[in-house]
Protein backbone atom coordinates (compact mmCIF):
# COMPACT_ATOMS: atom_id res chain seq x y z
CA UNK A 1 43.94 4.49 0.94
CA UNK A 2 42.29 7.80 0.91
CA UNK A 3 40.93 9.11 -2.01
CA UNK A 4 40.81 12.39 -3.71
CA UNK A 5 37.02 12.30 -3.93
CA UNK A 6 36.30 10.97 0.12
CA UNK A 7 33.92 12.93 2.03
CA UNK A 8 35.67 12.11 5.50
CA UNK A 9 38.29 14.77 5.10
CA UNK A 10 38.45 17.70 7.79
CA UNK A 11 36.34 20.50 6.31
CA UNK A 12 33.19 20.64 4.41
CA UNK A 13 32.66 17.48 3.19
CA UNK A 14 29.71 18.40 0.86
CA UNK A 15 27.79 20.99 -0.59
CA UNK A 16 23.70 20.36 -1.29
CA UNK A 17 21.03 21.80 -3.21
CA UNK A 18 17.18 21.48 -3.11
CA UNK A 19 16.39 20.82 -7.17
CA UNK A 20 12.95 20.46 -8.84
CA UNK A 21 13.69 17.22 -10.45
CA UNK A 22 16.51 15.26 -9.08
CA UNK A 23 16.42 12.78 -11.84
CA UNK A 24 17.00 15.31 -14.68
CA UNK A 25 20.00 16.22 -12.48
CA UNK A 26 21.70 12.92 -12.21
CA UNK A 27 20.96 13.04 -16.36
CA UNK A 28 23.31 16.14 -16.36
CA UNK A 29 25.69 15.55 -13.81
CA UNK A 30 26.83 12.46 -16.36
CA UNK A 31 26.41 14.19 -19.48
CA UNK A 32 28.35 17.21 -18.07
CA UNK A 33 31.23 14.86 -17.55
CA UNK A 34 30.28 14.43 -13.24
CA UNK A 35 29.93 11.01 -11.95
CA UNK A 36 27.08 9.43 -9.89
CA UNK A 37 27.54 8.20 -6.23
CA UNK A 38 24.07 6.39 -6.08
CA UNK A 39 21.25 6.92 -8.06
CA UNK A 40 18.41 9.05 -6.85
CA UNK A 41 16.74 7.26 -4.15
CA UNK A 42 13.62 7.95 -2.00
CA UNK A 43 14.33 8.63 1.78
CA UNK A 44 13.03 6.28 4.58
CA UNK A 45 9.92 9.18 5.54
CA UNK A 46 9.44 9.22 1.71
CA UNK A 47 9.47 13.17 2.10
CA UNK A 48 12.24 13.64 -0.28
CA UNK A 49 14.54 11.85 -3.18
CA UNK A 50 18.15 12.25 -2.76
CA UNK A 51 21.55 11.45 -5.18
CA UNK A 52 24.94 12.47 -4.33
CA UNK A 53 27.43 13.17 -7.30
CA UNK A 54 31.33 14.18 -8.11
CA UNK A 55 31.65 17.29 -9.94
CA UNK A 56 34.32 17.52 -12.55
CA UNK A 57 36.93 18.37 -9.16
CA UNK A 58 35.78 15.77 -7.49
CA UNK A 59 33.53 17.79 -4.95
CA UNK A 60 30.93 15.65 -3.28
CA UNK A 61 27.26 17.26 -4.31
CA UNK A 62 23.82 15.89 -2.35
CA UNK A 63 20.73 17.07 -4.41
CA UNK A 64 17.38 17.03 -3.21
CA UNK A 65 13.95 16.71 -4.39
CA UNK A 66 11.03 17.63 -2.40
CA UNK A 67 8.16 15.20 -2.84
């Protein structure tokens, strides 16, 4: 079934943002009432650490940390 909160719909499928400290952000995603997709995680060149998230509508957020 498709689900309100899949990222394979026509249209933008996601929004992303460069952050400081994409751990902190995961922190408030949660405590701000988001849910977590997968917990930060360091990409394969190790140049950056990535987390998507639901906001409170659903809306699929990447965040990015520069290492």
């Amino acid at each position: 079934t498709d689900s309100v909160y899949s990222s394979n719909k026509h249209g933008c499928s996601h929004i992303a943002f460069t952050v400081k400290n994409v751990d902190e952000m995961a922190e408030k995603v949660v405590q701000l009432g988001g849910s977590i997709v997968n917990v930060p995680a360091i990409s394969a060149n190790s140049l950056v650490k990535v987390m998507y998230c639901h906001d409170l509508d659903g809306i699929l957020i990447e965040m990015v940390e520069e290492l």
